[in-house]
N, C-alpha and C. Protein backbone atom coordinates (compact mmCIF):
# COMPACT_ATOMS: atom_id res chain seq x y z
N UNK A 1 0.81 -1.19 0.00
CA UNK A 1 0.00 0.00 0.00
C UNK A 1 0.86 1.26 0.00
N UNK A 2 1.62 1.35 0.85
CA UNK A 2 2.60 2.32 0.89
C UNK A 2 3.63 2.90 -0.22
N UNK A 3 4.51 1.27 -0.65
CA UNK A 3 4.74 1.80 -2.29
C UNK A 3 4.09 2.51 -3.23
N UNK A 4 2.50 1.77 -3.53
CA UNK A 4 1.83 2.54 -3.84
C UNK A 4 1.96 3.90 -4.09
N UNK A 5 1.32 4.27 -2.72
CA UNK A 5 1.31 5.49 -2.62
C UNK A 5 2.35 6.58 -3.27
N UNK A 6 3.44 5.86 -2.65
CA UNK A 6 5.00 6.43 -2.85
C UNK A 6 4.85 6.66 -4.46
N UNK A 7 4.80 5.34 -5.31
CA UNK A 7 4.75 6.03 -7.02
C UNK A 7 3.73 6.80 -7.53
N UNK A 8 2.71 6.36 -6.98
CA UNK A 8 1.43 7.78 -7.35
C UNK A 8 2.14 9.03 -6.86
N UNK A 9 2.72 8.98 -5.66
CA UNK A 9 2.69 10.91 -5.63
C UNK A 9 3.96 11.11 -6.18
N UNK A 10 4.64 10.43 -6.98
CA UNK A 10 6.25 10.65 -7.49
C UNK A 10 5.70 10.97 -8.80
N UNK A 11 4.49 9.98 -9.23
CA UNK A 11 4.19 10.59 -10.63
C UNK A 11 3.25 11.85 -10.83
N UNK A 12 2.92 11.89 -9.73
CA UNK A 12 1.95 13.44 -9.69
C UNK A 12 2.67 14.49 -9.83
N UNK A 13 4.15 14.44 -8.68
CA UNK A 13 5.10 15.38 -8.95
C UNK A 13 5.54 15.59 -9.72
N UNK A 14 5.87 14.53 -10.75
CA UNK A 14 6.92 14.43 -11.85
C UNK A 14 5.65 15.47 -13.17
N UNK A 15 4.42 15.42 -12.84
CA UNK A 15 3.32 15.76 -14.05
C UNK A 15 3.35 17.34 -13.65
N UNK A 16 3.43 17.68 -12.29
CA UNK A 16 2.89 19.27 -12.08
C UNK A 16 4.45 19.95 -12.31
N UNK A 17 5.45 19.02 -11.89
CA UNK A 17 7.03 19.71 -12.18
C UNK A 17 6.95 20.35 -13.99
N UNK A 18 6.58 19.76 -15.10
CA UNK A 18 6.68 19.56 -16.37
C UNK A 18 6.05 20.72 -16.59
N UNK A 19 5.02 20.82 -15.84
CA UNK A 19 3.51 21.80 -16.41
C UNK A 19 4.06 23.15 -15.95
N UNK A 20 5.09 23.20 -15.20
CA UNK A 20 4.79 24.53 -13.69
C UNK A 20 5.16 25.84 -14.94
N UNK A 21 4.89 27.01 -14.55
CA UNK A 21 5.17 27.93 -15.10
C UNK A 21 6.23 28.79 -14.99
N UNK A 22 6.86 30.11 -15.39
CA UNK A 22 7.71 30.25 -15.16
C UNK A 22 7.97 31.02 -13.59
N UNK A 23 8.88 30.74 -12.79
CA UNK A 23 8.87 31.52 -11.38
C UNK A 23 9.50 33.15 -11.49
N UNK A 24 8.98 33.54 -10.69
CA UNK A 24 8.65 34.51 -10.37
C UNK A 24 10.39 35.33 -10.02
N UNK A 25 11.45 34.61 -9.84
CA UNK A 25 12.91 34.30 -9.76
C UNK A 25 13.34 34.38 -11.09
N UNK A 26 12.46 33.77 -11.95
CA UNK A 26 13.42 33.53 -13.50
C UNK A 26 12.95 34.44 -14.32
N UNK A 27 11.84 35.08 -14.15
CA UNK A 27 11.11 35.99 -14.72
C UNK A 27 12.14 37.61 -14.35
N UNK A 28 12.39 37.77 -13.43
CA UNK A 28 13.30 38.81 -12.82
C UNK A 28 14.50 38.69 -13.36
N UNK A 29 15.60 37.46 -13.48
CA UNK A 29 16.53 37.02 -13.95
C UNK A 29 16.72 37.32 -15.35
N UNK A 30 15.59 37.13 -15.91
CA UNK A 30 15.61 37.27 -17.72
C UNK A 30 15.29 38.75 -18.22
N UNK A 31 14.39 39.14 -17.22
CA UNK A 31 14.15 40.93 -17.61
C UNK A 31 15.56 41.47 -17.34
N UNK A 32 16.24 41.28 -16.22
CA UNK A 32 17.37 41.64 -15.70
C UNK A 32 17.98 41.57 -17.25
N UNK A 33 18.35 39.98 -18.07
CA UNK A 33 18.98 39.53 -19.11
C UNK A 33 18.86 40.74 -20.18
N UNK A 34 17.69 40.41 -20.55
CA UNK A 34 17.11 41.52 -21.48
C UNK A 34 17.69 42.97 -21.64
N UNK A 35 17.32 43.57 -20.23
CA UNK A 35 17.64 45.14 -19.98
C UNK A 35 19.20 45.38 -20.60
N UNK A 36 20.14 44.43 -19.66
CA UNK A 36 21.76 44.12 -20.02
C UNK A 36 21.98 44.20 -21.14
N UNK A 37 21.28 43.38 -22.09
CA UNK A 37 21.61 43.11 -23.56
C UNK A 37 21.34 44.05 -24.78
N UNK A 38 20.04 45.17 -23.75
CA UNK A 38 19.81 46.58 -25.39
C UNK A 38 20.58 48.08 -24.32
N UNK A 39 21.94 47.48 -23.61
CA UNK A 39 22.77 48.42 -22.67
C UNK A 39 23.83 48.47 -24.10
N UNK A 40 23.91 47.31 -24.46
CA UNK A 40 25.42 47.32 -25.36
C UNK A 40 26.78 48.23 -24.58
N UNK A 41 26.48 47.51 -23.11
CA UNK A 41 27.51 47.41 -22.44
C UNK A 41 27.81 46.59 -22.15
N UNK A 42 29.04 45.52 -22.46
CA UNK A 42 29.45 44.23 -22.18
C UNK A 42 29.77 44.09 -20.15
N UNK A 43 30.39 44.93 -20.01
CA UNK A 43 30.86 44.69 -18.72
C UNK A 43 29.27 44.06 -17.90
N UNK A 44 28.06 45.63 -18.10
CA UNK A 44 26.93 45.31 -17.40
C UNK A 44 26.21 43.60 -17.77
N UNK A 45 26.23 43.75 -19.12
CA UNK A 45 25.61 41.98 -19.52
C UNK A 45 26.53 40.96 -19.17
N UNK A 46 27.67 41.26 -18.93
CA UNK A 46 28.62 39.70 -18.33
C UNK A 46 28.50 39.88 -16.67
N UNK A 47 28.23 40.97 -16.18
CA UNK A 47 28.12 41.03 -14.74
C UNK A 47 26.61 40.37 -14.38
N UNK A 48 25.83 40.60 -14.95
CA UNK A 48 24.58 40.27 -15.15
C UNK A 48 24.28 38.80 -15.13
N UNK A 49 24.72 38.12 -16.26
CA UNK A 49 24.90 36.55 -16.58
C UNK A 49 25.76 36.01 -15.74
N UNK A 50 26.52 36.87 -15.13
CA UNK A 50 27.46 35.68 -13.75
C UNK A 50 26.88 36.31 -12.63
N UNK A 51 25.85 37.24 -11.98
CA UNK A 51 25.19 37.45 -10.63
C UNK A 51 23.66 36.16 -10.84
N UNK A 52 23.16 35.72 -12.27
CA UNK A 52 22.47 34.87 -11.88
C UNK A 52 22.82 33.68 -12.28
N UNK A 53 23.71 33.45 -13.30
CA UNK A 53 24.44 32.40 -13.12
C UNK A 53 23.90 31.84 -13.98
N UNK A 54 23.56 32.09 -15.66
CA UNK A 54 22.81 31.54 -16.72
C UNK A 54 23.35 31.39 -17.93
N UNK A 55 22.81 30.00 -17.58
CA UNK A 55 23.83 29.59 -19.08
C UNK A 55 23.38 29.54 -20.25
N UNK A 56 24.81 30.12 -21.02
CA UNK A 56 24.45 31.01 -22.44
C UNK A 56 23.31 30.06 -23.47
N UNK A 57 24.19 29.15 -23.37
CA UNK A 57 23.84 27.72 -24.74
C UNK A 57 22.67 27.64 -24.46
N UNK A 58 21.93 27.59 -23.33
CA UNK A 58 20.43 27.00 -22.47
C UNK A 58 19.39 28.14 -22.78
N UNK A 59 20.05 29.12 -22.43
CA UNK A 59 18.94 30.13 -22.80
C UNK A 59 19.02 31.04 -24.23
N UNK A 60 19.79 31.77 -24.76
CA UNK A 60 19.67 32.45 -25.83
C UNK A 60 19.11 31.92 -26.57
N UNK A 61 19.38 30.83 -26.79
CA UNK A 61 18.42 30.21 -28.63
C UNK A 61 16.66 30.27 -28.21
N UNK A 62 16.18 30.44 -26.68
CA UNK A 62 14.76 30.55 -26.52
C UNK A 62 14.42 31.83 -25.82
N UNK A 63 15.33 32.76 -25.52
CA UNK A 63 15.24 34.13 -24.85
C UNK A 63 13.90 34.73 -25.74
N UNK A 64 12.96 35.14 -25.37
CA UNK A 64 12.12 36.14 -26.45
C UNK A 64 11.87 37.70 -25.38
N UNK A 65 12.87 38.26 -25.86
CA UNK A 65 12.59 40.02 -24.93
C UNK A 65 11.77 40.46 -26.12
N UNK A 66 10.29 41.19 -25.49
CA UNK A 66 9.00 42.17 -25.93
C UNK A 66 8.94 41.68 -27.33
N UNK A 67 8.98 40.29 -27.03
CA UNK A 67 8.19 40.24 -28.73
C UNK A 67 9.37 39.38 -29.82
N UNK A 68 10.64 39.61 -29.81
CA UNK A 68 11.97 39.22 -30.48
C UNK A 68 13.00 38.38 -29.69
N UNK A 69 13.50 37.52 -30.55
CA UNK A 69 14.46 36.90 -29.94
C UNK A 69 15.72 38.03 -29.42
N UNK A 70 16.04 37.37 -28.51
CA UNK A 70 16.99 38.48 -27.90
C UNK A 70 18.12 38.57 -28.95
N UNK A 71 18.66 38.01 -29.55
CA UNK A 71 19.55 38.67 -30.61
C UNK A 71 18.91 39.37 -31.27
N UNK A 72 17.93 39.04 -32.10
CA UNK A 72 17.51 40.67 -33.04
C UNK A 72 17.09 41.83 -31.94
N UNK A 73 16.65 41.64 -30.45
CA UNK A 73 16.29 42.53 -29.50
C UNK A 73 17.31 43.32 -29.44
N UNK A 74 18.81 42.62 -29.26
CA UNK A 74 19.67 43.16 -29.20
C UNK A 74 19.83 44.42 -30.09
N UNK A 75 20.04 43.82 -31.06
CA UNK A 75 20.47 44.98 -32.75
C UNK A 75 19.34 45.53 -32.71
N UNK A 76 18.23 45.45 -32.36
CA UNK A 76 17.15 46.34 -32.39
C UNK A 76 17.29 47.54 -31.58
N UNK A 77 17.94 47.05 -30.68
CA UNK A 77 18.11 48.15 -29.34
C UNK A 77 19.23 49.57 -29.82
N UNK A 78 20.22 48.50 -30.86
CA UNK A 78 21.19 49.29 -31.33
C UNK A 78 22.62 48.89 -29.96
N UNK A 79 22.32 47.63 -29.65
CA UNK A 79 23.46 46.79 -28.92
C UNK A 79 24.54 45.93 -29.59
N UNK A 80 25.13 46.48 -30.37
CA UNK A 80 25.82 45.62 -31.57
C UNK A 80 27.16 44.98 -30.58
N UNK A 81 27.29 45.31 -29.33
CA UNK A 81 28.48 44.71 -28.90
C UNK A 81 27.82 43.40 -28.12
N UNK A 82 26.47 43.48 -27.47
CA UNK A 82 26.01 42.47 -27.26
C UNK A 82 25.71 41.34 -28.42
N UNK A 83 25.07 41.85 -29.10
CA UNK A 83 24.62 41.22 -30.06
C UNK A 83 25.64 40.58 -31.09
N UNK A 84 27.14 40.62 -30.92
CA UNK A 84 27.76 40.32 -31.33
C UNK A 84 28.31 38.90 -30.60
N UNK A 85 28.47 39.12 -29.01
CA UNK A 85 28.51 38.54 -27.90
C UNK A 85 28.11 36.91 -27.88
N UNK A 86 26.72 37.71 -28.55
CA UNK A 86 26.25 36.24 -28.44
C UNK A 86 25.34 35.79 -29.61
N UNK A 87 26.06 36.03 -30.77
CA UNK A 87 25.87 35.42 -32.04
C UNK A 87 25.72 34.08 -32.37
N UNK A 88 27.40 33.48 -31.41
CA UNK A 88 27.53 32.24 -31.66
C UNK A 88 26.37 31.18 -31.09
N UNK A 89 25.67 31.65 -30.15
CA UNK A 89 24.33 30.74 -29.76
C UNK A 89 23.58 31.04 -30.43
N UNK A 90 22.60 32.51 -31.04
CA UNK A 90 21.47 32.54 -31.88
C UNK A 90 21.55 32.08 -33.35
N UNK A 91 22.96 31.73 -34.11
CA UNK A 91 22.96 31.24 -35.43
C UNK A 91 23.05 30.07 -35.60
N UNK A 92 22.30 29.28 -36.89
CA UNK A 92 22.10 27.84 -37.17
C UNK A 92 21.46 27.41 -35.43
N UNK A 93 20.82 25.89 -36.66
CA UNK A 93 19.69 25.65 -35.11
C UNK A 93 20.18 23.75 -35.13
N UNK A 94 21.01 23.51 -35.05
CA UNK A 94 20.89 21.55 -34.68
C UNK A 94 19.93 21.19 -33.63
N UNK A 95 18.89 20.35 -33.98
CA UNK A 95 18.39 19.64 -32.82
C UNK A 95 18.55 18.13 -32.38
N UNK A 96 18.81 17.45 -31.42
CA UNK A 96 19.04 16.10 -31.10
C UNK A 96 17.68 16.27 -30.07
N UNK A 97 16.89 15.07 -30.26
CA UNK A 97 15.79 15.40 -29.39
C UNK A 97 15.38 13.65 -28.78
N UNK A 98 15.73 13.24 -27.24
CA UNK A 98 15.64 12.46 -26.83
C UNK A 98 14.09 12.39 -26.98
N UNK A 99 13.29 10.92 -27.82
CA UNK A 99 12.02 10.78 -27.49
C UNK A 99 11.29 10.48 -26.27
N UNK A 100 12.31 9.95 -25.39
CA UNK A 100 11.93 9.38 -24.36
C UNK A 100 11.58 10.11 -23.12
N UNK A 101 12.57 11.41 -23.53
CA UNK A 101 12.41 12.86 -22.60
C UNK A 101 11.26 12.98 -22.10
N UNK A 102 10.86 13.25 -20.94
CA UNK A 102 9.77 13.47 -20.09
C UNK A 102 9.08 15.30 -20.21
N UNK A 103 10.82 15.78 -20.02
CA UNK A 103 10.59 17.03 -19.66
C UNK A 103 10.21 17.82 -20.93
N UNK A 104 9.32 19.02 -21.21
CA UNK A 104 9.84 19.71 -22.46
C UNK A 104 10.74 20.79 -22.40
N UNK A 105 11.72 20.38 -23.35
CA UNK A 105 12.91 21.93 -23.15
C UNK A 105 13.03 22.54 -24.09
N UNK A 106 12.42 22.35 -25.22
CA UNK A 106 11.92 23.35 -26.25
C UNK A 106 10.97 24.49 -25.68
N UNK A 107 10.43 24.82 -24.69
CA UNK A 107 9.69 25.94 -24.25
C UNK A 107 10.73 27.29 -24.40
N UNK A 108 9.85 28.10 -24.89
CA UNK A 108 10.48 29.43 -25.21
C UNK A 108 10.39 30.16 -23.35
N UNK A 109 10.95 31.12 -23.34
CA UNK A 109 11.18 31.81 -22.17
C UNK A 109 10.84 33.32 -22.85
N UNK A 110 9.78 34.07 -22.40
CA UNK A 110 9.11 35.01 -23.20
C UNK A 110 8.95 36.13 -21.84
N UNK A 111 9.52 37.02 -22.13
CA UNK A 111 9.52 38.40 -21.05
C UNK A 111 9.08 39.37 -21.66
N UNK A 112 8.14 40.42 -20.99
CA UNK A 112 7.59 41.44 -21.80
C UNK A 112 8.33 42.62 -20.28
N UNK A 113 8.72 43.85 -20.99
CA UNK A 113 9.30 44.55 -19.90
C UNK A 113 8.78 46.12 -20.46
C-alpha cells in the first residue's frame, strides 16, 4: 500500500514539475537579461549573466525580450556589442531530441518589460 502510494505521488510530482510555469525568480533574472543586452555594455551583460548564473547555450536560442528573440532585441536596441557577444548561440539551429524525454525543453522563455 505504501509503495503505492510512494509512485502515485512521485508521478503526480513528476506531471505538475513539467507543467509549472515560469517563477517569479526567472522571470526577474531574464528581464534583468534583457535590460543588459539593449545596454550594449558588455561589462553590465557579463556582470549580469554571472550574478544569476545563466547559461548562455540554455537560454539564448529561446530568450524572447518584448516580442523578439533576444539577438535581433539586441540589434534592435542598437546593442551591436552584445549582439555580437552572443551570435555564436542565436545562429544555425541543430536539434538532437531524446524521445523518451519526459521534460519539455523546447519551451520558449518570453519576457515582456
Amino acid at each position: 500500500m505504501f509503495k503505492t502510494l510512494t509512485i502515485a505521488g512521485a508521478a503526480l510530482a513528476m506531471t505538475f514539475s513539467a507543467n509549472a510555469a515560469m517563477t517569479p525568480q526567472m522571470e526577474t533574472a531574464l528581464v534583468s537579461v534583457c535590460k543588459a543586452g539593449a545596454s550594449n555594455s558588455n561589462y553590465q551583460f557579463n556582470n549580469t549573466m554571472k550574478s544569476y548564473r545563466i547559461n548562455k547555450s540554455r537560454i539564448f536560442p529561446r530568450l524572447v525580450c518584448n516580442g523578439e528573440s533576444f539577438y535581433n532585441f539586441a540589434l534592435n536596441a542598437g546593442a551591436e556589442k552584445t549582439a555580437a557577444k552572443i551570435a555564436p548561440y542565436a545562429i544555425g539551429k541543430v536539434t538532437i531530441k531524446d524521445i523518451a524525454q519526459t521534460e519539455q525543453d523546447s519551451d520558449l522563455y518570453v519576457v515582456n518589460f
